[in-house]
C-alpha atoms as a PDB file:
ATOM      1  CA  UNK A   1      -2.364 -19.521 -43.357  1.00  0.00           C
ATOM      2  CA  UNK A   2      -4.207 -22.442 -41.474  1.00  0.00           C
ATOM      3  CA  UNK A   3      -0.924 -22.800 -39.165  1.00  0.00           C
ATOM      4  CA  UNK A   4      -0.792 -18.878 -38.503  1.00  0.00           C
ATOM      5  CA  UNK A   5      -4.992 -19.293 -37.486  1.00  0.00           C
ATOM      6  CA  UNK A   6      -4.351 -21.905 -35.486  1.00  0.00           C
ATOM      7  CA  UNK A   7      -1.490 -20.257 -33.530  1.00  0.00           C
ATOM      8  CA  UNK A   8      -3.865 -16.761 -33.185  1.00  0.00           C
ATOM      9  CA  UNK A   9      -6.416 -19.189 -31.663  1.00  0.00           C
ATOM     10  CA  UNK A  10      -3.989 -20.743 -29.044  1.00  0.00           C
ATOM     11  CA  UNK A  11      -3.476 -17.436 -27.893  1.00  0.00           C
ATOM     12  CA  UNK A  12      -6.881 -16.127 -27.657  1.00  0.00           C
ATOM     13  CA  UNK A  13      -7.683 -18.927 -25.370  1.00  0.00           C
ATOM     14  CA  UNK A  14      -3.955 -18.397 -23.328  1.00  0.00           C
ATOM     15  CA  UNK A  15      -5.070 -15.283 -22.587  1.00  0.00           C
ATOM     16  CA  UNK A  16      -8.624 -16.073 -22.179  1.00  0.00           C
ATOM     17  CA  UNK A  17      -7.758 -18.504 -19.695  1.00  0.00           C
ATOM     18  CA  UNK A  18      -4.779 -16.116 -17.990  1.00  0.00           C
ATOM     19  CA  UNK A  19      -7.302 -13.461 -17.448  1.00  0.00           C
ATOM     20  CA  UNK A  20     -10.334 -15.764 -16.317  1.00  0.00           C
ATOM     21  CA  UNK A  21      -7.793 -16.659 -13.189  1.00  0.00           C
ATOM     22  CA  UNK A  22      -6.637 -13.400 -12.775  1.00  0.00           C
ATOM     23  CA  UNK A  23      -9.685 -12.234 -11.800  1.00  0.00           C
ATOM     24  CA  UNK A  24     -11.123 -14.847  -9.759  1.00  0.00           C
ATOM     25  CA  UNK A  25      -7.681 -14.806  -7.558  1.00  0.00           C
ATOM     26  CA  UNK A  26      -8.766 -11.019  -6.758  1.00  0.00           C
ATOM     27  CA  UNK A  27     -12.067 -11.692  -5.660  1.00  0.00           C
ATOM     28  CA  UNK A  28     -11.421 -14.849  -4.126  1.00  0.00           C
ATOM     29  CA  UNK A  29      -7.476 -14.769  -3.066  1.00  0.00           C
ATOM     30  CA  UNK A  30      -4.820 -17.091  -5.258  1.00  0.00           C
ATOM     31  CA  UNK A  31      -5.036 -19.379  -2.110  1.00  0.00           C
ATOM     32  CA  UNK A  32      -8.835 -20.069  -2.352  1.00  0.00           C
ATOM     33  CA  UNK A  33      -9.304 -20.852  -5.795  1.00  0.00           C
ATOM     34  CA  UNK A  34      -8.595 -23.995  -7.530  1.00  0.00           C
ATOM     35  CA  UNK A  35      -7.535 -24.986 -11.100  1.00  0.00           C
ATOM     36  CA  UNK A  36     -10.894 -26.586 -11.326  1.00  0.00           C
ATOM     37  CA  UNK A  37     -12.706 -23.724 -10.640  1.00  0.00           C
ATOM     38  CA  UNK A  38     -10.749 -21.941 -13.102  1.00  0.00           C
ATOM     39  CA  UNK A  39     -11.537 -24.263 -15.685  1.00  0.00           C
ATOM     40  CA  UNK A  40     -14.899 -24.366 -15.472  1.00  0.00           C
ATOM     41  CA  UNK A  41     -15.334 -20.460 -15.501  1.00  0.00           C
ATOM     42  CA  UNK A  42     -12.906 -20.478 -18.534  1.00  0.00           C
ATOM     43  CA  UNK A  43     -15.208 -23.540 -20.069  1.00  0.00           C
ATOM     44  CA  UNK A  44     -11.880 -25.171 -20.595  1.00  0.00           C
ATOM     45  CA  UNK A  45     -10.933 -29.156 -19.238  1.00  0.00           C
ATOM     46  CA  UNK A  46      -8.404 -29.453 -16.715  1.00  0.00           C
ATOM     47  CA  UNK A  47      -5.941 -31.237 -18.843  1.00  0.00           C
ATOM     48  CA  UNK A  48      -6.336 -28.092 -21.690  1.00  0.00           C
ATOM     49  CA  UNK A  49      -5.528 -25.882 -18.844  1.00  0.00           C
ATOM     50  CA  UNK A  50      -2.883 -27.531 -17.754  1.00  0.00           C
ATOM     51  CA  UNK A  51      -1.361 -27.702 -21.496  1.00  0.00           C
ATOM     52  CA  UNK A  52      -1.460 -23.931 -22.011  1.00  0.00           C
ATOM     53  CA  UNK A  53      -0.401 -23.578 -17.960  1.00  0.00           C
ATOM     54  CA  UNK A  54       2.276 -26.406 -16.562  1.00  0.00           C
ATOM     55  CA  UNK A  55       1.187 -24.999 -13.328  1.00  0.00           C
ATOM     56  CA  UNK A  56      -0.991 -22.840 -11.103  1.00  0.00           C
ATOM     57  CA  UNK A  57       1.469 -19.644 -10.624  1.00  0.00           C
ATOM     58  CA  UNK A  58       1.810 -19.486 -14.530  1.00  0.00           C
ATOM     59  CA  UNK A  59      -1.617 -18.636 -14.893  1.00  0.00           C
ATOM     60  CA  UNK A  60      -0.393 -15.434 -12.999  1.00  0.00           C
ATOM     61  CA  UNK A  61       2.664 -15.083 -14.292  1.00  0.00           C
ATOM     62  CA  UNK A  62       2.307 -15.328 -18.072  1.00  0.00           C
ATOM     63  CA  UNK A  63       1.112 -11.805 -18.101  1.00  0.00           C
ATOM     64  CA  UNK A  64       4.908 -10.648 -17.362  1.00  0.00           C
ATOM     65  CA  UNK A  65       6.492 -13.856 -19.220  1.00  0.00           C
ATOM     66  CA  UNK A  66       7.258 -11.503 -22.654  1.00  0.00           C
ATOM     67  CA  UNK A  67       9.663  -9.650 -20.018  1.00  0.00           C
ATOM     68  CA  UNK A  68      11.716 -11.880 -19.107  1.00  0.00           C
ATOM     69  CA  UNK A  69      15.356 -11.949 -20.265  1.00  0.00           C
ATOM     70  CA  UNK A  70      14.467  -7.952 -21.445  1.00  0.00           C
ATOM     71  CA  UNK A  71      17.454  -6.361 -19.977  1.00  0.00           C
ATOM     72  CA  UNK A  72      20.059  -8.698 -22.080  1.00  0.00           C
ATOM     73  CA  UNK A  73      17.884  -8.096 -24.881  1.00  0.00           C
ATOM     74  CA  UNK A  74      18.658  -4.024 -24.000  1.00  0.00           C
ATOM     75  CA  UNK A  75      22.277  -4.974 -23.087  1.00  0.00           C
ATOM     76  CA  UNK A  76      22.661  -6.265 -27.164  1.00  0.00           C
ATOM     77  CA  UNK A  77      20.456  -3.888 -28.838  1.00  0.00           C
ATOM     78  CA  UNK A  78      22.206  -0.866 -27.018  1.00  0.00           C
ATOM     79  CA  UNK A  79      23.354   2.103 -29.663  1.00  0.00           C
ATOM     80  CA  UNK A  80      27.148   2.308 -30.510  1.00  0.00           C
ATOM     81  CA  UNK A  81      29.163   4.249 -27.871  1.00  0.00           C
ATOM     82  CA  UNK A  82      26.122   3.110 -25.146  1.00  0.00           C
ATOM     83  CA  UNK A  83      28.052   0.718 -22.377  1.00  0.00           C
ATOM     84  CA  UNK A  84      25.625  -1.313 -20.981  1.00  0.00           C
ATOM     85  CA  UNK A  85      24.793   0.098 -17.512  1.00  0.00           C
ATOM     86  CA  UNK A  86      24.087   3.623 -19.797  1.00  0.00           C
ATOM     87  CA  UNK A  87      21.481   1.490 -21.859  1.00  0.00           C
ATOM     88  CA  UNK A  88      19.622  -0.218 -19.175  1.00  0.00           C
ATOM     89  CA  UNK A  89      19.565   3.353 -17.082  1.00  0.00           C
ATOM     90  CA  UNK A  90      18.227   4.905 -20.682  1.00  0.00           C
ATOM     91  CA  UNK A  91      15.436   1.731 -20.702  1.00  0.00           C
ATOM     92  CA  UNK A  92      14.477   2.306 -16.968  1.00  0.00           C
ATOM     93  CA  UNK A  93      14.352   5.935 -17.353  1.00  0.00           C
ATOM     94  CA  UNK A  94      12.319   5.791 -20.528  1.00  0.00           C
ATOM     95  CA  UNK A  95      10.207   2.802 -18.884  1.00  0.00           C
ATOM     96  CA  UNK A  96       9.534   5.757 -15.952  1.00  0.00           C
ATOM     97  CA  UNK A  97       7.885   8.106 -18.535  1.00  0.00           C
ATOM     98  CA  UNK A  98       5.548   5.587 -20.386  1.00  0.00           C
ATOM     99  CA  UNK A  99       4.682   4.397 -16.778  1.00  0.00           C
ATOM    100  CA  UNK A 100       5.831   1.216 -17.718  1.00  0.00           C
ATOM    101  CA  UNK A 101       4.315  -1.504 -14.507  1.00  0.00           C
ATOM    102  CA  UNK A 102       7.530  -3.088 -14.789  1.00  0.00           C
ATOM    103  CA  UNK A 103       8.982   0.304 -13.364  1.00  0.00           C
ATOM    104  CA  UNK A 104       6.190   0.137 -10.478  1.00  0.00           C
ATOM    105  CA  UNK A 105       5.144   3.787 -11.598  1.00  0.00           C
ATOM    106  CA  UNK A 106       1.954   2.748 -12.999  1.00  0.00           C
ATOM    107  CA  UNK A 107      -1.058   3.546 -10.629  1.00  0.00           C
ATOM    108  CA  UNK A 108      -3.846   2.278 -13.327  1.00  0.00           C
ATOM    109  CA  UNK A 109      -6.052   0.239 -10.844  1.00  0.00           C
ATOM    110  CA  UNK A 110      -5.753  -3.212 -13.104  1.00  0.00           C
ATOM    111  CA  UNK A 111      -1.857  -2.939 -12.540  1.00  0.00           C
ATOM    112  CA  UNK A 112      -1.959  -2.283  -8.616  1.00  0.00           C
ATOM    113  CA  UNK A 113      -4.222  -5.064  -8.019  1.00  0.00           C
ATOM    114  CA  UNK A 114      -1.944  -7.012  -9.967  1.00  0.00           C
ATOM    115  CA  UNK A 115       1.020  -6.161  -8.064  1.00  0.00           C
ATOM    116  CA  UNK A 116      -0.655  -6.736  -5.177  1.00  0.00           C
ATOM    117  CA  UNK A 117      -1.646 -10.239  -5.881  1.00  0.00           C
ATOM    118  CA  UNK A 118       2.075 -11.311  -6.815  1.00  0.00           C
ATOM    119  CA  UNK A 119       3.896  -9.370  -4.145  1.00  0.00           C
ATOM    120  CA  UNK A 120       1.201 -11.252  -1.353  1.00  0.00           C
ATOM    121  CA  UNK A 121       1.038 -14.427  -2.232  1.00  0.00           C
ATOM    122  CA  UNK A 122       4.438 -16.087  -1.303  1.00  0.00           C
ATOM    123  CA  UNK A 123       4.558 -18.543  -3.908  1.00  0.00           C
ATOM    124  CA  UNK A 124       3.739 -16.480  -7.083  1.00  0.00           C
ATOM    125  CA  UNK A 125       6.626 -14.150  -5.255  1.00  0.00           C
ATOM    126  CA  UNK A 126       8.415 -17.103  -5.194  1.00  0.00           C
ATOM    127  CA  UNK A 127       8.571 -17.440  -8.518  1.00  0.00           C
ATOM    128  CA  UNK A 128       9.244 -13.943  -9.454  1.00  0.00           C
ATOM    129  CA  UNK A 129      12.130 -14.336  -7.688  1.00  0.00           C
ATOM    130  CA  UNK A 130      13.236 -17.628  -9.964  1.00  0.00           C
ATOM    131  CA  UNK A 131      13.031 -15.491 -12.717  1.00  0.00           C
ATOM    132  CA  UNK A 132      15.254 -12.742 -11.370  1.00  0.00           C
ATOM    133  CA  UNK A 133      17.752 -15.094 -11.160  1.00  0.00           C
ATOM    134  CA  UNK A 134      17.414 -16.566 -14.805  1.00  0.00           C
ATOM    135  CA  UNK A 135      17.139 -12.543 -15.661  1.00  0.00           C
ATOM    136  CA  UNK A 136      20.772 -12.086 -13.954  1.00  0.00           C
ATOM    137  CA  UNK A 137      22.590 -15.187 -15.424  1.00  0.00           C
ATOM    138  CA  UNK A 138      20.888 -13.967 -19.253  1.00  0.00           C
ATOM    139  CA  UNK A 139      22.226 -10.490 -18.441  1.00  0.00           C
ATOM    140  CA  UNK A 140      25.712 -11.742 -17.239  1.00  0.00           C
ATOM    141  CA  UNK A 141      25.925 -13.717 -20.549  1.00  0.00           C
ATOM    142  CA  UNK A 142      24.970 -10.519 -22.378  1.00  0.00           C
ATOM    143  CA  UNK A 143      27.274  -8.100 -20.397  1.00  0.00           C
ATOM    144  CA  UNK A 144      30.263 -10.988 -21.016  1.00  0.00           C
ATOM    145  CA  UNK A 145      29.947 -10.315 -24.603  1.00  0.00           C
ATOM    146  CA  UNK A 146      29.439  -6.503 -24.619  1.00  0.00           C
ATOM    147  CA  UNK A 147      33.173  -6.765 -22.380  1.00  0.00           C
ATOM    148  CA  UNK A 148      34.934  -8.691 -25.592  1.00  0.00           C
ATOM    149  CA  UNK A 149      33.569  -5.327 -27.553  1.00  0.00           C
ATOM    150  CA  UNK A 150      35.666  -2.610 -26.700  1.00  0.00           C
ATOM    151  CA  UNK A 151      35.030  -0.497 -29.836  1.00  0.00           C
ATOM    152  CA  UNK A 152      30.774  -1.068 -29.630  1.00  0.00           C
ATOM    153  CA  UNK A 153      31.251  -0.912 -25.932  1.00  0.00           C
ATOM    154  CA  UNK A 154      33.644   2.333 -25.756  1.00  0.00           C
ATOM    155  CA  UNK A 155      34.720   1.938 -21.913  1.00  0.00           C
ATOM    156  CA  UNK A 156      33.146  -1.849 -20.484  1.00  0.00           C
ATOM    157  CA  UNK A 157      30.069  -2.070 -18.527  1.00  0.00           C
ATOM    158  CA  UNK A 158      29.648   1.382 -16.619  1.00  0.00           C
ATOM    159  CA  UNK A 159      31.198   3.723 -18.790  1.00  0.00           C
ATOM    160  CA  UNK A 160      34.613   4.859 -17.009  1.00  0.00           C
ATOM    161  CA  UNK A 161      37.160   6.085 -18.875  1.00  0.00           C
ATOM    162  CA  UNK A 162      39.421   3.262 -18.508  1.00  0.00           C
ATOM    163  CA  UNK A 163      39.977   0.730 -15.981  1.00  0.00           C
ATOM    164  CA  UNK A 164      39.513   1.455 -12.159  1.00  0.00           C
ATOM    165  CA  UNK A 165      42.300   2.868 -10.017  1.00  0.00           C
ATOM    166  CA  UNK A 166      44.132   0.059  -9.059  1.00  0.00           C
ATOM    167  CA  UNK A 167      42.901  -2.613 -11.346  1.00  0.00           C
ATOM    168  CA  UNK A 168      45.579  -4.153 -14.005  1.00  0.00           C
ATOM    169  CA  UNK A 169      45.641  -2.831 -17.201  1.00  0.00           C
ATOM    170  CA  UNK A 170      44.294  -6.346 -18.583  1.00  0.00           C
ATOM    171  CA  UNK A 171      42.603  -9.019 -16.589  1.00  0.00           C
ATOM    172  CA  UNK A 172      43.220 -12.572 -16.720  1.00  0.00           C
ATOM    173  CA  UNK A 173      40.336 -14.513 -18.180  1.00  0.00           C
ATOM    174  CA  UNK A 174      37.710 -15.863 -15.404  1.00  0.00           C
ATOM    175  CA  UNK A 175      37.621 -11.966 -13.999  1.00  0.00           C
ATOM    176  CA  UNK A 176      35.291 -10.590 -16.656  1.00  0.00           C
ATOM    177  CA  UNK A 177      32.615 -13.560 -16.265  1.00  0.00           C
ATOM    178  CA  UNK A 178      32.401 -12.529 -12.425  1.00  0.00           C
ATOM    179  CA  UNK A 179      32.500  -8.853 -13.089  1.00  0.00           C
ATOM    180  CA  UNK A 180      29.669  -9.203 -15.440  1.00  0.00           C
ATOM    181  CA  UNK A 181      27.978 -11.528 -12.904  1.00  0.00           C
ATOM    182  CA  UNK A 182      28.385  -8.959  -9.678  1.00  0.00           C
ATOM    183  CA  UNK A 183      27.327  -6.035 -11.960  1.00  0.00           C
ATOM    184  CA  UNK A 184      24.310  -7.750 -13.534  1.00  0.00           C
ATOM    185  CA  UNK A 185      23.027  -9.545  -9.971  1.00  0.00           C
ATOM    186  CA  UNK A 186      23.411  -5.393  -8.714  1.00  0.00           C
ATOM    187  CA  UNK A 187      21.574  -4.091 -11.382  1.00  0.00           C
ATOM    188  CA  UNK A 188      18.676  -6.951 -10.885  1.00  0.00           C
ATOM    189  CA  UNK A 189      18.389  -5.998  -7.223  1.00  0.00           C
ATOM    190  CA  UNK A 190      18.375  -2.095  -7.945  1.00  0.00           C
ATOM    191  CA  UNK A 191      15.505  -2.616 -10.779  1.00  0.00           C
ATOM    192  CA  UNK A 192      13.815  -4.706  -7.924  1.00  0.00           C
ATOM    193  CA  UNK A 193      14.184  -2.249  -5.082  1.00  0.00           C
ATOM    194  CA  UNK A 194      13.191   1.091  -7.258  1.00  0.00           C
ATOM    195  CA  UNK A 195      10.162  -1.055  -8.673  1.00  0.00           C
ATOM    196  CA  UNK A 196       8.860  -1.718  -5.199  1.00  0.00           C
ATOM    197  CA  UNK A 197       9.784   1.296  -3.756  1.00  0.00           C
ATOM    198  CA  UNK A 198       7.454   3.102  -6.376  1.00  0.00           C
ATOM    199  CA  UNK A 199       5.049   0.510  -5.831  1.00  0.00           C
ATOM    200  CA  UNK A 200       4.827   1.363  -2.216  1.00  0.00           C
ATOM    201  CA  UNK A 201       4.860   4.999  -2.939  1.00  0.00           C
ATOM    202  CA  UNK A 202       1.574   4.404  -4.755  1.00  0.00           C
ATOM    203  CA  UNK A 203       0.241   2.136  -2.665  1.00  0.00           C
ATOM    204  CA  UNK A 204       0.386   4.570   0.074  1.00  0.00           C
ATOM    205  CA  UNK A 205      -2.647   6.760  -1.866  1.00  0.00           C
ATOM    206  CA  UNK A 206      -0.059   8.689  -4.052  1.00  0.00           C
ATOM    207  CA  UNK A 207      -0.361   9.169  -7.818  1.00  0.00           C
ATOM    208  CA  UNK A 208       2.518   8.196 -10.304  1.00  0.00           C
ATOM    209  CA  UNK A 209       2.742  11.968 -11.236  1.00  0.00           C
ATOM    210  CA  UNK A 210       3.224  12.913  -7.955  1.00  0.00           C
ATOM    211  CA  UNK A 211       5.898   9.794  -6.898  1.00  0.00           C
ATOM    212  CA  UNK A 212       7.712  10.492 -10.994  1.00  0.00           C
ATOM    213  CA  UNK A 213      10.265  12.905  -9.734  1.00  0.00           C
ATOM    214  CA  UNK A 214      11.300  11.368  -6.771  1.00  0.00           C
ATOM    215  CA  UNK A 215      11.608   7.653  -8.692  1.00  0.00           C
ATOM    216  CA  UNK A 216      13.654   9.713 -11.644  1.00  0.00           C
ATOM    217  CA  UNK A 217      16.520  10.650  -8.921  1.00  0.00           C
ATOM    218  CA  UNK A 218      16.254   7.591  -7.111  1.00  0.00           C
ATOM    219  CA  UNK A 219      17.075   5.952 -10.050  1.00  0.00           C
ATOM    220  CA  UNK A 220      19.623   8.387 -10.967  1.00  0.00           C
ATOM    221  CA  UNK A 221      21.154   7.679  -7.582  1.00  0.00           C
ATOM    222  CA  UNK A 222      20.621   3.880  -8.217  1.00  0.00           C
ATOM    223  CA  UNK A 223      22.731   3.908 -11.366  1.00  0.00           C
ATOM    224  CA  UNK A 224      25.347   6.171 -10.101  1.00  0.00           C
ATOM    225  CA  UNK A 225      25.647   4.201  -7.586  1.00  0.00           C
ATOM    226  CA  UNK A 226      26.335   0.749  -9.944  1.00  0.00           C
ATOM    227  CA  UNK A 227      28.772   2.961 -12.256  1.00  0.00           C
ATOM    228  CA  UNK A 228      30.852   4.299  -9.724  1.00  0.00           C
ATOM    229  CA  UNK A 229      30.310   2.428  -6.501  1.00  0.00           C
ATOM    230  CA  UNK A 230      29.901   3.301  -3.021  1.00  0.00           C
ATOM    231  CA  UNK A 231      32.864   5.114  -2.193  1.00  0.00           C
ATOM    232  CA  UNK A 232      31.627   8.236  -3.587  1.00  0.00           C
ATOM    233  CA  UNK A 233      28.238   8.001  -1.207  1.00  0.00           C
ATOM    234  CA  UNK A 234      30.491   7.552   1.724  1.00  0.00           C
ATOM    235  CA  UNK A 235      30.089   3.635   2.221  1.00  0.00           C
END
């Protein structure tokens, strides 16, 4: 009970701290405030700081932190008969409706400003971009697996009926780490590029209702695109 207390306490001041920067870096800039500032406003030492925070872009970060590594988790959680390219359209799709900011369809001010903040300052973008490639290799990993599962997985990773035209009937074994790497460093850049395209629709002045239809078929497009390829789009 003391341990649990404890732990509930560490995170009350995590967050305490997290927001305390958040919100000098948009009134000041990230560039123009320093972690001893930040400290002092969050009546903290450096050195605690520093203990919850290894360095000045996590206090930013740690907001999206719980995120990271989601799409293998939806990749291994997926329902039976679900490949995993039809689970992680389902999740984005779904995450489109709740107006999920991971989606970049959420116009509450908090979450623009937010968005802002990491896609202008180069080195907290920096840094997003780190974890997009941790997010790929997790996903490759998780895609790998769901390829050993042809039952649970029904047809591979984007649901045709069977293997490609063209491809042999069984491939030899480094071929389905690099297919799961291609398709999972695709689907990373998609999420990216839908996410900031919807960000920039509703940066322009737009509201999500009025940007949700267009982001549904763009991601419907998106996906289509990953299941099937290009030729079908005439590339």
């Amino acid at each position: 009970m003391v341990e649990g207390l404890r732990t509930r306490k560490k995170e009350r001041t995590r967050r305490a701290i997290s927001a305390v920067a958040i919100a000098m870096f948009l009134e000041h800039g990230f560039d123009q405030v320093g972690v001893a500032e930040i400290a002092a406003a969050a009546e903290v030492s450096k050195p605690t700081l520093f203990r919850y925070f290894p360095s000045k872009e996590d206090l930013v970060l740690d907001r999206i932190s719980d995120h990271r590594g989601e799409a293998a988790a939806v990749v291994r959680a997926r329902p039976a008969g679900r490949t995993p390219l039809d689970a992680l359209h389902d999740a984005f799709m779904a995450g489109l409706d709740a107006r999920e900011p991971t989606t970049g369809l959420c116009d509450h001010p908090a979450v623009m400003a937010y968005h802002r903040l990491v896609f202008d300052t180069p080195s907290l973008a920096s840094r997003v971009a780190e974890y997009a490639a941790a997010d790929t290799e997790a996903l490759a990993e998780a895609m790998s697996e769901a390829m050993s599962e042809p039952v649970r997985g029904m047809s591979g990773i984007g649901g045709a009926a069977g293997p490609a035209p063209g491809a042999p009937a069984s491939m030899p074994g480094p071929v389905p780490r690099l297919t799961s790497r291609l398709v999972a460093a695709q689907y990373v850049a998609v999420r990216q590029i839908l996410a900031r395209d919807n960000y920039a629709a509703l940066a322009s002045g737009r509201t999500a209702g009025e940007v949700h239809g267009e982001a549904v078929a763009a991601a419907g497009t998106a996906f289509d695109l990953l299941r099937h390829g290009a030729r079908a789009h005439g590339l």
